[in-house]
C-alpha atoms as a PDB file:
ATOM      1  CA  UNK A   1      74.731 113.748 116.310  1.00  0.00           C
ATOM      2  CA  UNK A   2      72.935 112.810 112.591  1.00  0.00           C
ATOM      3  CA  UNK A   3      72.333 115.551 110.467  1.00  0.00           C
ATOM      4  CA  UNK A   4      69.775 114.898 107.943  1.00  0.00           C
ATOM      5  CA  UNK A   5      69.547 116.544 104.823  1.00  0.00           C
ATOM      6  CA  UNK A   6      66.404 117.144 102.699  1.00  0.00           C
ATOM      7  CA  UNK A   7      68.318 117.913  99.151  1.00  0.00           C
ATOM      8  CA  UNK A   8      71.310 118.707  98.022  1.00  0.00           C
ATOM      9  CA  UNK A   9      71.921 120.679  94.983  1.00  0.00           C
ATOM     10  CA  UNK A  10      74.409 122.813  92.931  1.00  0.00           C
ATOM     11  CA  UNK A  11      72.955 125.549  91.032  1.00  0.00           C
ATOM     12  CA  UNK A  12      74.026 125.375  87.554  1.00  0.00           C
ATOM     13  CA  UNK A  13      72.254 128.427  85.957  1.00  0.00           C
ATOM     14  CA  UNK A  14      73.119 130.786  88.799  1.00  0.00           C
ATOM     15  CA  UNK A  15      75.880 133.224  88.473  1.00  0.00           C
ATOM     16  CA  UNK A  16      79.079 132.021  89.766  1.00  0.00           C
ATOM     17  CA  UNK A  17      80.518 133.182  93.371  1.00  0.00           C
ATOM     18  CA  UNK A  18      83.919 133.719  94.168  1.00  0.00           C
ATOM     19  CA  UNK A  19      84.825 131.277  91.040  1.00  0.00           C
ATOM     20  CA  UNK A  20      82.448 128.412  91.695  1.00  0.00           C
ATOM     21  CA  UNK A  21      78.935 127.635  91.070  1.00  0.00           C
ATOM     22  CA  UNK A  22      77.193 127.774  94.512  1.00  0.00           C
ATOM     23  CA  UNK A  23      75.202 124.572  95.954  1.00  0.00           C
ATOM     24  CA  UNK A  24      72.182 124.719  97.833  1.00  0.00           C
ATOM     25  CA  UNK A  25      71.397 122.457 100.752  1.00  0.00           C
ATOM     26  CA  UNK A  26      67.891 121.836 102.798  1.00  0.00           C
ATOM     27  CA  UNK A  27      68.337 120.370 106.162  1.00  0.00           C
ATOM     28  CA  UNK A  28      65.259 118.488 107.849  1.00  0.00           C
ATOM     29  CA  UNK A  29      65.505 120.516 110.820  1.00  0.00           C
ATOM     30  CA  UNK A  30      66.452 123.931 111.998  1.00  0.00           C
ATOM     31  CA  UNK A  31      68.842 122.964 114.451  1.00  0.00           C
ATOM     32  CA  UNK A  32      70.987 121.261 112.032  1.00  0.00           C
ATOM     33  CA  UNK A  33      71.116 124.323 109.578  1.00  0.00           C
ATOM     34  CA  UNK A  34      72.534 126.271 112.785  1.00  0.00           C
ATOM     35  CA  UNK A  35      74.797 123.739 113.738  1.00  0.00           C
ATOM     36  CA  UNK A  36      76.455 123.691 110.030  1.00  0.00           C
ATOM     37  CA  UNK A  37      76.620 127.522 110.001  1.00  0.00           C
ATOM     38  CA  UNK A  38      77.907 127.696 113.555  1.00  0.00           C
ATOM     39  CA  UNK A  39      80.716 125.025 112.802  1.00  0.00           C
ATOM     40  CA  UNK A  40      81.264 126.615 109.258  1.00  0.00           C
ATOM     41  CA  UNK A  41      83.924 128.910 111.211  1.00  0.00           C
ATOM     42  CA  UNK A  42      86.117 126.255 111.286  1.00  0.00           C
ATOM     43  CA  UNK A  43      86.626 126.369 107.319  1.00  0.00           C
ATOM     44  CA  UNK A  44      88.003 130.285 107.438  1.00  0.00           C
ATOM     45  CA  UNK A  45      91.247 130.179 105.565  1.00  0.00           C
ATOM     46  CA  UNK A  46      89.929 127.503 103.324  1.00  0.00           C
ATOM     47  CA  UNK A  47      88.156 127.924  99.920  1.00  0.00           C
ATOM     48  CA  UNK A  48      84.916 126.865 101.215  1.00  0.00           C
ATOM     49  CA  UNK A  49      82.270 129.454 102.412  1.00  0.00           C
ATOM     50  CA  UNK A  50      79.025 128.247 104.369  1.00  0.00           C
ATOM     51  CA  UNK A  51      76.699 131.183 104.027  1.00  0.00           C
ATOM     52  CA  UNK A  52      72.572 131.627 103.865  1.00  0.00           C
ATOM     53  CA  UNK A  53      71.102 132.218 101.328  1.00  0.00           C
ATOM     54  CA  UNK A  54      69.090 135.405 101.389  1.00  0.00           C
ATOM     55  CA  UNK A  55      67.340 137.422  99.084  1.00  0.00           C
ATOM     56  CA  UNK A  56      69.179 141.000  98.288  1.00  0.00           C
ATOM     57  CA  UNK A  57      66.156 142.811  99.766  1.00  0.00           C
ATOM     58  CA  UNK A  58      66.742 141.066 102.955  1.00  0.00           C
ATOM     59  CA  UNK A  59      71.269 141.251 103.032  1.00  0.00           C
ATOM     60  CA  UNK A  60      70.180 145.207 103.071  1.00  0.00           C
ATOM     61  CA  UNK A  61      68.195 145.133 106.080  1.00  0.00           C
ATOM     62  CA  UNK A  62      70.716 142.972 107.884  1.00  0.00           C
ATOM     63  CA  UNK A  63      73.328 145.309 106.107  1.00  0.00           C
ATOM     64  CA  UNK A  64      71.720 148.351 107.611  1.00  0.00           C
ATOM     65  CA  UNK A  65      70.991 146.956 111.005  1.00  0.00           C
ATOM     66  CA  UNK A  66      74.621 145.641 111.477  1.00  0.00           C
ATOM     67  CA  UNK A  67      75.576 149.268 110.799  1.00  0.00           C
ATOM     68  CA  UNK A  68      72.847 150.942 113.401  1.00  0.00           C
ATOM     69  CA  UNK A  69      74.403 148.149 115.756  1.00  0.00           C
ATOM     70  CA  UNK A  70      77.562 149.503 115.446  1.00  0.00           C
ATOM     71  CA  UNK A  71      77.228 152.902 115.433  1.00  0.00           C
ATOM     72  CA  UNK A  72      75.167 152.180 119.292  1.00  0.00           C
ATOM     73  CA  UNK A  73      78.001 150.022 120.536  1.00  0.00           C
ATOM     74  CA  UNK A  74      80.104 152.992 119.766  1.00  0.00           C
ATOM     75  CA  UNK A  75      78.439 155.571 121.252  1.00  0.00           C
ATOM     76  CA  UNK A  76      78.045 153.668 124.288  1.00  0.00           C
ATOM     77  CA  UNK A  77      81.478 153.095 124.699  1.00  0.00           C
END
């Protein structure tokens, strides 16, 4: 399978992330965005981190979500 990339970028005025300067990628289609952060579980225990890039308002909601999740699957159980 091809995966084709729009741009490819690092970000030099952004704040640094776990010692690096971050780099931003645009794919052409969806499905190849989710393939790369599907696969990007292969890199864990590397010093590479595949991750979206969201704005803080929006890592909250998923933040509390994740939490409401939880606290379900627990009472469930």
């Amino acid at each position: 399978m091809t995966t084709y990339l729009v741009s490819f970028r690092m970000l030099f005025f952004s704040p640094k992330v776990r010692g690096t300067k971050p780099v931003l990628v645009n794919f052409v289609h969806w499905k190849d965005r989710e393939e790369v952060l599907r696969k990007s579980t292969f890199l864990r225990g590397t010093n590479i981190y595949i991750t979206e890039d969201l704005s803080r308002r929006m890592r909250e909601h998923r933040q509390e979500l994740h939490k409401y999740a939880r606290q379900v699957s627990h009472g469930l159980k």
